[in-house]
C-alpha atoms as a PDB file:
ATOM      1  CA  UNK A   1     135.525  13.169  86.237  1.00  0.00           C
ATOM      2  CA  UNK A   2     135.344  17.016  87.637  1.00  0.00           C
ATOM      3  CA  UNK A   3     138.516  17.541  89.675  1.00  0.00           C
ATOM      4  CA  UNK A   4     136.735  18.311  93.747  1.00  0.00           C
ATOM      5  CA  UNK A   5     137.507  21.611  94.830  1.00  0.00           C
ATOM      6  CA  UNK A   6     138.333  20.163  98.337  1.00  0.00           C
ATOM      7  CA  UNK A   7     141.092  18.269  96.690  1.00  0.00           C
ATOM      8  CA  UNK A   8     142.731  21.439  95.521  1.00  0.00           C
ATOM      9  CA  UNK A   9     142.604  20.697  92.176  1.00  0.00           C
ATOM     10  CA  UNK A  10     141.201  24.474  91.339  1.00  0.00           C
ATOM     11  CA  UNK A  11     138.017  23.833  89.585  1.00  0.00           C
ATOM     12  CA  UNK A  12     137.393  25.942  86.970  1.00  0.00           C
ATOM     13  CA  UNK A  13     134.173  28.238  87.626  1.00  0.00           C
ATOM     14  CA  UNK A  14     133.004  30.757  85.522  1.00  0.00           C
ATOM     15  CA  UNK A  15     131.108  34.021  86.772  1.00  0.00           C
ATOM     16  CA  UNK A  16     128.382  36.216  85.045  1.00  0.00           C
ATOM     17  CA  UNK A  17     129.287  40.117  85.891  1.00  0.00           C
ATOM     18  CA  UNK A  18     126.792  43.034  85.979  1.00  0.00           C
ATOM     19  CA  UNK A  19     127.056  46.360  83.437  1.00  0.00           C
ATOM     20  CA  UNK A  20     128.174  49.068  85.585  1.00  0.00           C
ATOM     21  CA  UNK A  21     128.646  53.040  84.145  1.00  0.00           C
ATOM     22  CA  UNK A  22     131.497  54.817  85.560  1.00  0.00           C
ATOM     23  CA  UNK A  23     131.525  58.263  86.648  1.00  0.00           C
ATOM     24  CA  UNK A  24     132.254  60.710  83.847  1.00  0.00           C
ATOM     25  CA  UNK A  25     132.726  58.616  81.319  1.00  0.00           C
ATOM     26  CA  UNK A  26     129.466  57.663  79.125  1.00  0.00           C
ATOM     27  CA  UNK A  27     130.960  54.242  78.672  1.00  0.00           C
ATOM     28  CA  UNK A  28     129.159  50.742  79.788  1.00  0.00           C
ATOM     29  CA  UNK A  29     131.631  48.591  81.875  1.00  0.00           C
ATOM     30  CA  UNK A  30     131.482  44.875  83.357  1.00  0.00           C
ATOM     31  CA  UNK A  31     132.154  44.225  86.916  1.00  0.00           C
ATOM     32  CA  UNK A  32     132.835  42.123  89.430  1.00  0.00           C
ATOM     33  CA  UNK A  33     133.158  42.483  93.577  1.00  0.00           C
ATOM     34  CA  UNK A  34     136.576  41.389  93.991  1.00  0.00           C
ATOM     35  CA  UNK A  35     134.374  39.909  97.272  1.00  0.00           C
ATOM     36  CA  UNK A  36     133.567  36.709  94.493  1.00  0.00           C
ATOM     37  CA  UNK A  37     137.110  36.769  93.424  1.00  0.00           C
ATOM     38  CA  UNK A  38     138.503  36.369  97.426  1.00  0.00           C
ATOM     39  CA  UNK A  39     136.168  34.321  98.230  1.00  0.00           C
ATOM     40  CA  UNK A  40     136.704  31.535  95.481  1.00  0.00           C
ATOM     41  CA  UNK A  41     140.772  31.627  95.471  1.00  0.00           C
ATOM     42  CA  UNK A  42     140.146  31.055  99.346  1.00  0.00           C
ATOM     43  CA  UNK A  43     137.999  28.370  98.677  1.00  0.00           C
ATOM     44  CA  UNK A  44     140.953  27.396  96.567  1.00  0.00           C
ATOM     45  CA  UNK A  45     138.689  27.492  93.178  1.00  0.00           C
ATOM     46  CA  UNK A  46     139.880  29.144  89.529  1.00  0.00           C
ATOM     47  CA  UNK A  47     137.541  32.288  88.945  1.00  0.00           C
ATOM     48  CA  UNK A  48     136.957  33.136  85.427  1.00  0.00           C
ATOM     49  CA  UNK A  49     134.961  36.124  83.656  1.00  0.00           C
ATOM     50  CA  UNK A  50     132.533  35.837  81.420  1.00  0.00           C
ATOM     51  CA  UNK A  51     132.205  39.428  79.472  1.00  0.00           C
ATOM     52  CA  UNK A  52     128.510  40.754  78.515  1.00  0.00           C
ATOM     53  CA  UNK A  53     128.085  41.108  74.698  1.00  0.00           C
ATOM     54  CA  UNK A  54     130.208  38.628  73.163  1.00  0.00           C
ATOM     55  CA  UNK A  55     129.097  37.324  69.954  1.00  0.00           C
ATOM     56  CA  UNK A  56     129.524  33.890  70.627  1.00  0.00           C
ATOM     57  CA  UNK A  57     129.795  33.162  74.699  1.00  0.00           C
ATOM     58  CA  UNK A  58     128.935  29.152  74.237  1.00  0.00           C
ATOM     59  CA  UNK A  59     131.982  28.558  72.374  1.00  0.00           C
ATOM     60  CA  UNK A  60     133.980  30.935  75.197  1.00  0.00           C
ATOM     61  CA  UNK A  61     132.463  28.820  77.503  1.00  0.00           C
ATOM     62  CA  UNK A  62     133.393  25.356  75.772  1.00  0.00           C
ATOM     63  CA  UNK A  63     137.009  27.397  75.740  1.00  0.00           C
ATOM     64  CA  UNK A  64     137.094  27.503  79.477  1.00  0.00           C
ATOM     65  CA  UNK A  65     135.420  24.189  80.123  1.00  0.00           C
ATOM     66  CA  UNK A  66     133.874  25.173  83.433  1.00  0.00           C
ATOM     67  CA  UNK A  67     133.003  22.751  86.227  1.00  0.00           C
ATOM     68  CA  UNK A  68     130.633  25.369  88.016  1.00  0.00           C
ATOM     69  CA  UNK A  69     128.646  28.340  86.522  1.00  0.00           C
ATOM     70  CA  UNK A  70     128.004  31.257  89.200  1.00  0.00           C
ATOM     71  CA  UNK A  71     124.806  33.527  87.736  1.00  0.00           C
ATOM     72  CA  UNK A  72     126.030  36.885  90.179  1.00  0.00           C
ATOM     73  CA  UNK A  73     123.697  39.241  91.872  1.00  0.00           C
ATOM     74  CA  UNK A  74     122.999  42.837  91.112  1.00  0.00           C
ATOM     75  CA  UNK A  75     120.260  44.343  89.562  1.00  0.00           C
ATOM     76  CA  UNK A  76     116.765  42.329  88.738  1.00  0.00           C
ATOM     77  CA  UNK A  77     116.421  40.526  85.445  1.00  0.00           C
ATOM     78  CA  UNK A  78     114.847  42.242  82.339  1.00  0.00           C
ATOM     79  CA  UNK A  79     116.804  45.568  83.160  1.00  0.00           C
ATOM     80  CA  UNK A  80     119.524  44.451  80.881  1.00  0.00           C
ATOM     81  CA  UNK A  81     118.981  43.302  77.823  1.00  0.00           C
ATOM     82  CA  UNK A  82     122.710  42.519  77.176  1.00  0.00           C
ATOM     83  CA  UNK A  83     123.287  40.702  80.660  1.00  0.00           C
ATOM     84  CA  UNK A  84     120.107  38.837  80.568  1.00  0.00           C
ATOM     85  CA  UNK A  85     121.167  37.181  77.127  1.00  0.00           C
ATOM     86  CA  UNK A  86     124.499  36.789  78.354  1.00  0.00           C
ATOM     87  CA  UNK A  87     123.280  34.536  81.322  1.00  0.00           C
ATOM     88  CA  UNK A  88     120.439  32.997  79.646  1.00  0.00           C
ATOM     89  CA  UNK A  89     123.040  31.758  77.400  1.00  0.00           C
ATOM     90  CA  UNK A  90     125.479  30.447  80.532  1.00  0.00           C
ATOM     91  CA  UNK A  91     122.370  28.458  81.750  1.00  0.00           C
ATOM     92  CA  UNK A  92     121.085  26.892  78.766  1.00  0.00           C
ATOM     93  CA  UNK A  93     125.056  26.171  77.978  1.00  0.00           C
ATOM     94  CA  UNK A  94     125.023  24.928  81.461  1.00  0.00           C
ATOM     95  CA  UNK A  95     121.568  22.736  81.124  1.00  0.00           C
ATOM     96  CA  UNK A  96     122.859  21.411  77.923  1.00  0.00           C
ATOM     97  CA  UNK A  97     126.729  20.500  79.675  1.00  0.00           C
ATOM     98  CA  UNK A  98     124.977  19.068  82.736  1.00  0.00           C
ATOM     99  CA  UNK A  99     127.381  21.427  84.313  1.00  0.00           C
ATOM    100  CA  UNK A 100     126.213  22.814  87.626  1.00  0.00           C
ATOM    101  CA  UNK A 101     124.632  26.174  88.401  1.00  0.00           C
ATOM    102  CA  UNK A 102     125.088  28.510  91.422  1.00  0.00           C
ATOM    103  CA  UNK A 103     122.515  31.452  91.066  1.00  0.00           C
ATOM    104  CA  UNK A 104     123.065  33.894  93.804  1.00  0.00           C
ATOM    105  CA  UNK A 105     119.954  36.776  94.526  1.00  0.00           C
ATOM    106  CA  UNK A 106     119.357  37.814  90.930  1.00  0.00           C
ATOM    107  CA  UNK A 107     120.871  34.704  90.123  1.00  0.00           C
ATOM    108  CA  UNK A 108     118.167  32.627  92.013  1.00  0.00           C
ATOM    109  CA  UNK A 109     115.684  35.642  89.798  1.00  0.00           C
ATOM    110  CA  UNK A 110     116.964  34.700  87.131  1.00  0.00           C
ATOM    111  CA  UNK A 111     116.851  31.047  87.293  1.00  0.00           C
ATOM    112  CA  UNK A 112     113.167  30.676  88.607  1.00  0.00           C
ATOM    113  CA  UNK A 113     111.442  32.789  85.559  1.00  0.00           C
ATOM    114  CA  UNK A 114     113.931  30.625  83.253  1.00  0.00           C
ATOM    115  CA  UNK A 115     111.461  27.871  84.914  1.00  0.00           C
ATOM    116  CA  UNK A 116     108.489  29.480  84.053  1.00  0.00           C
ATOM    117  CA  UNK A 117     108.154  31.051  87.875  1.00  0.00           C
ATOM    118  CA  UNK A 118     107.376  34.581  88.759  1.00  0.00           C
ATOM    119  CA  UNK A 119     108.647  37.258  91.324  1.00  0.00           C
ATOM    120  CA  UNK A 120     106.871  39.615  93.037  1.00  0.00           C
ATOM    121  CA  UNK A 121     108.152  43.189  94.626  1.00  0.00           C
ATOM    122  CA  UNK A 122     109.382  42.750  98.067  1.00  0.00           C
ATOM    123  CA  UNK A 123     110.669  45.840 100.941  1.00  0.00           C
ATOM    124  CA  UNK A 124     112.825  45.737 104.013  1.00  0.00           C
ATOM    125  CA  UNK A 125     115.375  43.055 102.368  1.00  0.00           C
ATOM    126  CA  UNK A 126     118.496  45.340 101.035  1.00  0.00           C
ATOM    127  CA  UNK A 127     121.408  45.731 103.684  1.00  0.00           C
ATOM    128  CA  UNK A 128     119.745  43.708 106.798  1.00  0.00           C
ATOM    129  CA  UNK A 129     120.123  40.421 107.884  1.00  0.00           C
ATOM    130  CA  UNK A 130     117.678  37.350 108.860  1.00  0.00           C
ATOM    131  CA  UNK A 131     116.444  34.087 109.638  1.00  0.00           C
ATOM    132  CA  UNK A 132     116.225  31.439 106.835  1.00  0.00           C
ATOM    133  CA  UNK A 133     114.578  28.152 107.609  1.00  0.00           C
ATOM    134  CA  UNK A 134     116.103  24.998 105.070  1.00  0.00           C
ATOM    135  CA  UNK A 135     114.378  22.007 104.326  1.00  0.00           C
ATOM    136  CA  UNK A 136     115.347  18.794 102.502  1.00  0.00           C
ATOM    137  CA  UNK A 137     119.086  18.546 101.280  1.00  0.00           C
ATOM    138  CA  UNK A 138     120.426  22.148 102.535  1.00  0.00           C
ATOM    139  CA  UNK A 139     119.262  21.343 106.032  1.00  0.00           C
ATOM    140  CA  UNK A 140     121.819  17.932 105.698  1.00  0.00           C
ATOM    141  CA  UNK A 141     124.275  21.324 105.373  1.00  0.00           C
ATOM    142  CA  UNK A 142     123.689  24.272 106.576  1.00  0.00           C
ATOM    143  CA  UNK A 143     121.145  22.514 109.538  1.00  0.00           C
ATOM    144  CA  UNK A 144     117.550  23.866 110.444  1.00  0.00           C
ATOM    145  CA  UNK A 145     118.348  27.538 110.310  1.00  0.00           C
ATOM    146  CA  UNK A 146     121.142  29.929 109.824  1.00  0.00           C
ATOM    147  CA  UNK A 147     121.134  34.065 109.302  1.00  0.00           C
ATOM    148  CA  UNK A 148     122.047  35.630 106.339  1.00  0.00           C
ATOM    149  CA  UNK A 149     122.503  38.854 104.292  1.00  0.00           C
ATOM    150  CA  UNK A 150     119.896  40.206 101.933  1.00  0.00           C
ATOM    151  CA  UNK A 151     120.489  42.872  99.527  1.00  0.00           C
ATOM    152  CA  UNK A 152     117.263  42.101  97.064  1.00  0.00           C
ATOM    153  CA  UNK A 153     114.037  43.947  96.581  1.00  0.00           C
ATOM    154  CA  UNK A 154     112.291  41.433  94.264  1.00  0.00           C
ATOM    155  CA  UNK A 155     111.251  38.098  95.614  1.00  0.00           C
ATOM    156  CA  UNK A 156     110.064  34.058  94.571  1.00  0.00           C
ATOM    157  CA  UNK A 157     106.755  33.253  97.106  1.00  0.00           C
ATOM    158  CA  UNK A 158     105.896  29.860  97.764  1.00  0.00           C
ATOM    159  CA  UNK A 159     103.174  30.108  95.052  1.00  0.00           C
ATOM    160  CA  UNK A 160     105.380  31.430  92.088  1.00  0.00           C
ATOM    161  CA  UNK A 161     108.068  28.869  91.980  1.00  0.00           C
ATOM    162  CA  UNK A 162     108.674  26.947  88.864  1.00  0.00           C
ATOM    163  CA  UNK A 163     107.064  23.580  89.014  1.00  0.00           C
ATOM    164  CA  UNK A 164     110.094  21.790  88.395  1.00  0.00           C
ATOM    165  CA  UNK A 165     112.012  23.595  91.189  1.00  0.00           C
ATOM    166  CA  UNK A 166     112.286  22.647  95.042  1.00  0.00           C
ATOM    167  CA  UNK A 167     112.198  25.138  97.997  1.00  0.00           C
ATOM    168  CA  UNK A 168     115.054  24.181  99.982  1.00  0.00           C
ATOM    169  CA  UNK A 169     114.864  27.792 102.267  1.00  0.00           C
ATOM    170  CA  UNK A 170     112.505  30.139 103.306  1.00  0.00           C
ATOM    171  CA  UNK A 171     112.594  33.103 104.829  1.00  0.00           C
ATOM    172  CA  UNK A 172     110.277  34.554 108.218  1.00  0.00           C
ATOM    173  CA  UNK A 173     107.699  35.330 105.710  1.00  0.00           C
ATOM    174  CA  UNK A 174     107.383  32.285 103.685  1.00  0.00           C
ATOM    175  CA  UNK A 175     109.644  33.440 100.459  1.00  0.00           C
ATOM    176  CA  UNK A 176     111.990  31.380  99.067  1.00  0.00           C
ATOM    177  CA  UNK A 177     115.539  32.339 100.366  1.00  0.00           C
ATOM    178  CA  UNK A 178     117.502  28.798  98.809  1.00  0.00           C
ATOM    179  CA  UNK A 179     116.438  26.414  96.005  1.00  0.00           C
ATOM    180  CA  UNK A 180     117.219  23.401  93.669  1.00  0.00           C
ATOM    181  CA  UNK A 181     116.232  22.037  90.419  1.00  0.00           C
ATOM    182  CA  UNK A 182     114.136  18.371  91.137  1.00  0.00           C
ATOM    183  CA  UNK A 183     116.935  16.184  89.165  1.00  0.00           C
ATOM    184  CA  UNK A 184     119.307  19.039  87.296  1.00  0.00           C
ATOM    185  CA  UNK A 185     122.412  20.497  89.109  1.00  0.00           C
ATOM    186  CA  UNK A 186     120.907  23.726  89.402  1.00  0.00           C
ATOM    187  CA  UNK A 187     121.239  25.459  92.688  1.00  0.00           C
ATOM    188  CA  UNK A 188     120.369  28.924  94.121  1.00  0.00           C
ATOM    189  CA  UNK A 189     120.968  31.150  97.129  1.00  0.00           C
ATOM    190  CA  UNK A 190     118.917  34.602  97.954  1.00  0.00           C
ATOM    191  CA  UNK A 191     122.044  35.761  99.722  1.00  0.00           C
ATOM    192  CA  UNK A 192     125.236  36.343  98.941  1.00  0.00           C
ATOM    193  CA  UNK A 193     128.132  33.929  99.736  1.00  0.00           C
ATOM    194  CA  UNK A 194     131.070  36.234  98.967  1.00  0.00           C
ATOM    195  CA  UNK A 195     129.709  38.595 101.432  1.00  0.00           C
ATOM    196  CA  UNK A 196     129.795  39.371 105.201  1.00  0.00           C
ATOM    197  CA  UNK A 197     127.105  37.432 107.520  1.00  0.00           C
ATOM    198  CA  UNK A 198     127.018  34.551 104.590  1.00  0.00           C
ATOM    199  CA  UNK A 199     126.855  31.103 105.974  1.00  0.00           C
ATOM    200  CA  UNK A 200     130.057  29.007 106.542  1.00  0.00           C
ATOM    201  CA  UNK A 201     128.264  26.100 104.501  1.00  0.00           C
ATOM    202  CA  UNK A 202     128.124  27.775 101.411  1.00  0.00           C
ATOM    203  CA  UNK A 203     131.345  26.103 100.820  1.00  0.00           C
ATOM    204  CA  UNK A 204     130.129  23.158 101.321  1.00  0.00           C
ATOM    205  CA  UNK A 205     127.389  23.934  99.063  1.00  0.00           C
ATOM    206  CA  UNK A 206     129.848  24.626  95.861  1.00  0.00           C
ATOM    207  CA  UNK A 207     131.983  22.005  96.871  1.00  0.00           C
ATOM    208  CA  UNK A 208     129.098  19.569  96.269  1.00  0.00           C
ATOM    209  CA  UNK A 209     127.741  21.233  93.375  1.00  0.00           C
ATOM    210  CA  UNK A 210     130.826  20.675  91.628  1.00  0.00           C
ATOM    211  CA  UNK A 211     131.731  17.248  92.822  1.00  0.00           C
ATOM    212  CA  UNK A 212     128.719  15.302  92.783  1.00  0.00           C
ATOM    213  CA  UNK A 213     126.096  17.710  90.537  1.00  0.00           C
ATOM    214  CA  UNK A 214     122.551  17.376  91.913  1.00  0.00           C
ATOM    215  CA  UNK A 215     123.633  15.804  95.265  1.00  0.00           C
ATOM    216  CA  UNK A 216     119.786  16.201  96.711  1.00  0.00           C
ATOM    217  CA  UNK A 217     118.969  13.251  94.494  1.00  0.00           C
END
């Protein structure tokens, strides 16, 4: 049984981490916002790293034994081949654990082409904030509507969404903002939770991820 993260038992969830250069040195880093590292320890949650280019990251995972996966934003997919192999590894680790998934922007990318969906270029969504609409399970959360950030310039429309995915949140223009797999704890948000303007629910969100799985069932 997963320990809940509202119990404080400090669930153990492991975060994918974009390739960053730093100035003057010709030297490819991995990051993190400490914004994801805040935001879980006051969630009371255990963040953990997962480093791009490791030879072997299933058996790192199986090290940490992770009761959430978080697939980060920054960047689109397929403009690094070394960070889209790490996390197409963390999600077919995850798929094969039945542990759950949190994709956040690129995340939510990342995890609808995985499905066999597409994206499509999208302008007037990086450093704003707007309306989402949810549907289904994340209205029982976050309620009919909430406002969020947006800091993405590729987007999933209604009519490139894997088959075997659910819109749970749309934006003013129809594109999907917040989404779940139909029976796998896979779970996705546009925005980003460990930033400003994210909803209070997202909490409430991981908390049930990591609890009950796929909780929409």
């Amino acid at each position: 049984m997963v320990k809940s993260a509202t119990d404080k038992g400090f669930a153990r969830v492991v975060l994918s981490m974009r390739i960053t250069q730093a100035s003057g040195y010709i030297e490819p880093r991995d990051s993190i916002s400490h914004d994801w590292i805040e935001r879980l320890q006051s969630w009371e949650l255990a963040p953990f790293l997962l480093p791009n280019g490791l030879a072997d990251p299933s058996a790192y995972l199986d090290m940490l034994a992770p009761e959430l996966l978080i697939l980060t934003g920054g960047d689109d997919p397929g403009l690094g081949t070394i960070r889209d192999c790490s996390e197409k590894i963390m999600l077919e680790y995850a798929l094969a654990k039945n542990t759950p998934v949190l994709g956040v922007c690129r995340g939510l990318q990342a995890i609808n082409l995985h499905f066999g969906g597409r994206l499509e270029p999208i302008s007037g969504h990086v450093g704003v904030e707007h309306a989402v609409k949810f549907a289904g399970a994340f209205s029982e959360l976050y309620g009919a509507g909430a406002t969020v950030n947006s800091f993405h310039e590729s987007a999933v429309a209604v009519d490139g969404l894997a088959r075997n995915l659910v819109s749970a949140g749309v934006d003013e223009r129809g594109n999907i903002e917040a989404l779940h797999h139909r029976s796998l704890p896979v779970a996705a948000t546009m925005w980003h939770p460990e930033r400003s303007c994210a909803p209070a629910a997202d909490r409430s969100l991981v908390d049930r991820l990591i609890e009950e799985g796929a909780f929409w069932h």
